[in-house]
N, C-alpha and C. Protein backbone atom coordinates (compact mmCIF):
# COMPACT_ATOMS: atom_id res chain seq x y z
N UNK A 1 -2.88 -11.95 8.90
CA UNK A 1 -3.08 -10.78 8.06
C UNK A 1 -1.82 -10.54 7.22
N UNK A 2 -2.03 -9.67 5.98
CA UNK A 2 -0.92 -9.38 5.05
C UNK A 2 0.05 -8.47 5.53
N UNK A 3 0.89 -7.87 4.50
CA UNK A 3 1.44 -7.10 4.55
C UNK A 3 0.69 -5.62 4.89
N UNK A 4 0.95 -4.71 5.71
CA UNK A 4 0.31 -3.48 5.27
C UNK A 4 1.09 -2.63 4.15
N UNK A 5 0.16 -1.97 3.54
CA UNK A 5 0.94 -0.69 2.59
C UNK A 5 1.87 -0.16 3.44
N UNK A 6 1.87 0.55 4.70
CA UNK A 6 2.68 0.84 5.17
C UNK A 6 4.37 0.27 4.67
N UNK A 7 3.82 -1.05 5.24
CA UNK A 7 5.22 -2.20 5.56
C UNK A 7 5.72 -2.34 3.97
N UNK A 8 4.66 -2.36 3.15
CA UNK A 8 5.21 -2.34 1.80
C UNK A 8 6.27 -1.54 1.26
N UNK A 9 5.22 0.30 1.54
CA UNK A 9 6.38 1.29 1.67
C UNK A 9 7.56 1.42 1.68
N UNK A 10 7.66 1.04 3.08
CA UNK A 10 9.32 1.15 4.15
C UNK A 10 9.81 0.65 3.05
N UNK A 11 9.59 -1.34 3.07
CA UNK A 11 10.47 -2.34 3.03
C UNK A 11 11.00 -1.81 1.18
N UNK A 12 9.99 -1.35 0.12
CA UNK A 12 10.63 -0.71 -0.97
C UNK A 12 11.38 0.10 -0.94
N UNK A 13 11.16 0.84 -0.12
CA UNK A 13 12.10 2.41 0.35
C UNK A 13 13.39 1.87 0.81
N UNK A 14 13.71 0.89 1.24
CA UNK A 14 14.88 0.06 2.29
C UNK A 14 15.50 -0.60 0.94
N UNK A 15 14.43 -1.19 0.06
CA UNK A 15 15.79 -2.03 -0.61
C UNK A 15 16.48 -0.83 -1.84
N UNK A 16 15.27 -0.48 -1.90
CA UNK A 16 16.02 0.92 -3.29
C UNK A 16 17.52 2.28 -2.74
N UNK A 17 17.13 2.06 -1.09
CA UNK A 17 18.06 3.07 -0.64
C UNK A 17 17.60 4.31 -0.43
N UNK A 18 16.40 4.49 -0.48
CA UNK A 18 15.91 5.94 -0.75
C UNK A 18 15.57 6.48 0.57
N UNK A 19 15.45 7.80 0.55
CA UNK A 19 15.45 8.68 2.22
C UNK A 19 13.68 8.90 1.77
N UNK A 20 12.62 9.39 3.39
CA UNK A 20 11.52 9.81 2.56
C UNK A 20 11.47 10.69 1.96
N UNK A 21 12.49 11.39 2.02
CA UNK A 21 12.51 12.80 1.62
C UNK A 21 12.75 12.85 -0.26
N UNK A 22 13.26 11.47 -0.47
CA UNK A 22 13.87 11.45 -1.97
C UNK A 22 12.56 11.06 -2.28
N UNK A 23 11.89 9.83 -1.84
CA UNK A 23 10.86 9.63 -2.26
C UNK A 23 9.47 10.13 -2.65
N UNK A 24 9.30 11.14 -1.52
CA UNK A 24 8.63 12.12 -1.69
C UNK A 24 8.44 12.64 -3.09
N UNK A 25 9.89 13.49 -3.13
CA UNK A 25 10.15 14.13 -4.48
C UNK A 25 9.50 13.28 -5.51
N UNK A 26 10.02 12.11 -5.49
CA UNK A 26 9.79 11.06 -6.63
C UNK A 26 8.13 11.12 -6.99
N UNK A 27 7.66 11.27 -6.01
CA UNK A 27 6.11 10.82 -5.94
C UNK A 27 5.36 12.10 -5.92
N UNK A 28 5.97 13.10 -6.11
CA UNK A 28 5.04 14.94 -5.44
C UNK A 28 4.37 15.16 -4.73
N UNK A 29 4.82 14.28 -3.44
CA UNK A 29 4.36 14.89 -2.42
C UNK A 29 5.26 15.06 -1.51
N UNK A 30 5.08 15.21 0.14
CA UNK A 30 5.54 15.59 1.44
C UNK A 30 6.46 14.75 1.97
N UNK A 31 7.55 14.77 2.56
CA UNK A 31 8.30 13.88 3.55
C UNK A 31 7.45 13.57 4.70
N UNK A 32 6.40 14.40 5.02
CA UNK A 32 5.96 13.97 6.14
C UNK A 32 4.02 13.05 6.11
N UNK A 33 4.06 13.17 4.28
CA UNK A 33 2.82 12.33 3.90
C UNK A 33 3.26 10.77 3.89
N UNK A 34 4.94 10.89 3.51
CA UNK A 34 5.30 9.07 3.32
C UNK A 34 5.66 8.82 4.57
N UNK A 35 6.00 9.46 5.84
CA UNK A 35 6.28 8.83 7.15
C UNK A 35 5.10 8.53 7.66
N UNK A 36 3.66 9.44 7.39
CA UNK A 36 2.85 9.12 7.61
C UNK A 36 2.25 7.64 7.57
N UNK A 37 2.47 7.49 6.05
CA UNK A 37 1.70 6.38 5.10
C UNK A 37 2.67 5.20 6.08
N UNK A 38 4.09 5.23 5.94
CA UNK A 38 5.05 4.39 6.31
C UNK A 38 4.33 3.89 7.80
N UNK A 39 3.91 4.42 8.96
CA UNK A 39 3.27 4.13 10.20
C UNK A 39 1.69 3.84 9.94
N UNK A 40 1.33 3.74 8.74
CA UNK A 40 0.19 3.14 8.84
C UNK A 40 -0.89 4.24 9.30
N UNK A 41 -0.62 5.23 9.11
CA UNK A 41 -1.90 6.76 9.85
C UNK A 41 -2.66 6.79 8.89
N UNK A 42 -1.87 6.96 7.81
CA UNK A 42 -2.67 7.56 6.54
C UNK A 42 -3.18 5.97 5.90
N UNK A 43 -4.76 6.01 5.26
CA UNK A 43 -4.55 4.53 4.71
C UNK A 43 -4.55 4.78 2.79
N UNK A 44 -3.71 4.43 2.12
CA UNK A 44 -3.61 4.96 0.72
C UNK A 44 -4.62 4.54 -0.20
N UNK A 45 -5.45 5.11 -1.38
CA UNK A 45 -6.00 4.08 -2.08
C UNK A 45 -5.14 3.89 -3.07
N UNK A 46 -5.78 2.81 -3.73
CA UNK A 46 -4.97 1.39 -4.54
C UNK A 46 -4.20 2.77 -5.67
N UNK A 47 -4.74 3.74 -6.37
CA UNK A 47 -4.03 4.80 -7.21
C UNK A 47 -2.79 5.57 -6.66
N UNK A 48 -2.81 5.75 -5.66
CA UNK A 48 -1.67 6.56 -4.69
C UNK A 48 -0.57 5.24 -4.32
N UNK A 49 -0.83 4.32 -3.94
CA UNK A 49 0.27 3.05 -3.65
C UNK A 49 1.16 2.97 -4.50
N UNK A 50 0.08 2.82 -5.93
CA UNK A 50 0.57 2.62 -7.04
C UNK A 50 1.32 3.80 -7.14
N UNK A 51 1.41 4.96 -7.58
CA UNK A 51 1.94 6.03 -7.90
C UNK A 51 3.18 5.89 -6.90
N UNK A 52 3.41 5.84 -5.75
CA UNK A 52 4.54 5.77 -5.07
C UNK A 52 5.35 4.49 -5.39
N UNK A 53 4.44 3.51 -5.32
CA UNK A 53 5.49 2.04 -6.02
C UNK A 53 6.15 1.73 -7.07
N UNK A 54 5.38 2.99 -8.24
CA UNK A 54 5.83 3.28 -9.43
C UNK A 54 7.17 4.18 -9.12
N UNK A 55 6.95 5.39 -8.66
CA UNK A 55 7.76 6.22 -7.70
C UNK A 55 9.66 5.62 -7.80
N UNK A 56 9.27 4.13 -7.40
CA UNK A 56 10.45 3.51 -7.09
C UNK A 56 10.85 2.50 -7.91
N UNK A 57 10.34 2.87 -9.22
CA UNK A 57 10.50 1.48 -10.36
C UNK A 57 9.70 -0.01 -9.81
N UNK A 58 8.91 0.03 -8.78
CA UNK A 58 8.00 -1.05 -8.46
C UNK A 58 6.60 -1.05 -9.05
N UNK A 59 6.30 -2.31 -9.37
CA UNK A 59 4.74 -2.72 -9.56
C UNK A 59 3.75 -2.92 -8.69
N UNK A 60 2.66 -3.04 -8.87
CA UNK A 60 2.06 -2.88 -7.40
C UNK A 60 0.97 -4.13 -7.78
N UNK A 61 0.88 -5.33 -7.14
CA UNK A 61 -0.08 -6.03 -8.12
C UNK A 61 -1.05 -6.33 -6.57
N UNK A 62 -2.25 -6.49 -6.56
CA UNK A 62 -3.07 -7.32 -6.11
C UNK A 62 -3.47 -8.18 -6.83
N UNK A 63 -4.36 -9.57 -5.64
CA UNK A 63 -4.87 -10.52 -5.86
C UNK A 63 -5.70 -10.87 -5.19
N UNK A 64 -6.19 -11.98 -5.38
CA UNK A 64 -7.86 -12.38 -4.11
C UNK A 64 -7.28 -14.07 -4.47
N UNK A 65 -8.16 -14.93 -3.36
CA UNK A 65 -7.63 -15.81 -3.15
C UNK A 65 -9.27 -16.18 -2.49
N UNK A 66 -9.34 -17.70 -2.64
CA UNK A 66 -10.56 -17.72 -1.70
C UNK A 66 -10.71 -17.94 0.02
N UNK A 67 -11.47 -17.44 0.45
CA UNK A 67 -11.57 -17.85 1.98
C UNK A 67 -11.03 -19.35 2.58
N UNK A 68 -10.15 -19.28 3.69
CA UNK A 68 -9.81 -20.89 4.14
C UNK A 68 -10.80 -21.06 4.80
N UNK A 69 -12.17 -20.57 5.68
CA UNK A 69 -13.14 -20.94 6.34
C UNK A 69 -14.68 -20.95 5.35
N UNK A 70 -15.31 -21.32 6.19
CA UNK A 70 -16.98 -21.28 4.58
C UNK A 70 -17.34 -19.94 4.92
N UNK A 71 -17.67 -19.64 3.38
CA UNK A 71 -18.25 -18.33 3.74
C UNK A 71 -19.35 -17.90 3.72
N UNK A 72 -19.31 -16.89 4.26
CA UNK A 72 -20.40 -16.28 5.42
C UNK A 72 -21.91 -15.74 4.81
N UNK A 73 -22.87 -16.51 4.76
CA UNK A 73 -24.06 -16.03 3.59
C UNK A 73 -24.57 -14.92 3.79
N UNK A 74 -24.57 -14.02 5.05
CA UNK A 74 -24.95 -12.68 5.58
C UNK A 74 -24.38 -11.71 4.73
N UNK A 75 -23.18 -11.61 4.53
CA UNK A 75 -22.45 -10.42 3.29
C UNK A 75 -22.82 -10.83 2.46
N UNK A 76 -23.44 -11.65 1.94
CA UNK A 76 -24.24 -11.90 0.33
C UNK A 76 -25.54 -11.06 0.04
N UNK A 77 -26.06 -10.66 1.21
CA UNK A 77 -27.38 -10.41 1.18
C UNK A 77 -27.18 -8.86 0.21
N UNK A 78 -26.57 -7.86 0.04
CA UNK A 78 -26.41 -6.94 -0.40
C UNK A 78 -26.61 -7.28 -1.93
N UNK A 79 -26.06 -8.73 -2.18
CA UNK A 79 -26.57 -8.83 -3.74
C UNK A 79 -27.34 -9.74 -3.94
N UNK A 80 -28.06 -9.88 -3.41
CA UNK A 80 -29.43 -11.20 -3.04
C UNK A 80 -30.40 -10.08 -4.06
């Protein structure tokens, strides 16, 4: 498995130097919404990540990649 947002969080927060408390500010919200997010409680959507990654002069990019096993024709059925 990847990185979590969480781990993303921290590890931005760690190299920029920032307390949650600065970050917070940065982002308008709570010291105790980014310790949250930081332990993985809270799960963020992709607009809020962004807004905090921005927060810290970071980009926030996803990607997709294809499956290393065959995939599975049962989750297809939704667009069958």
């Amino acid at each position: 498995m990847g990185v979590t947002p969480g781990q993303l969080i921290r590890d931005a927060r760690a190299r920029h130097g920032l307390s949650q408390e600065r970050l917070a500010r940065r982002a308008g919200t709570r010291q105790s919404a980014i310790s949250r997010l930081e332990r993985d409680e809270l799960s963020p959507s992709v607009e809020t990540l962004d807004l905090i990654m921005k927060a810290m002069g970071e980009r926030l990019e996803l990607s997709g990649r294809p499956l290393e096993r065959d995939y599975d024709p049962l989750h297809r059925r939704a667009y069958a």
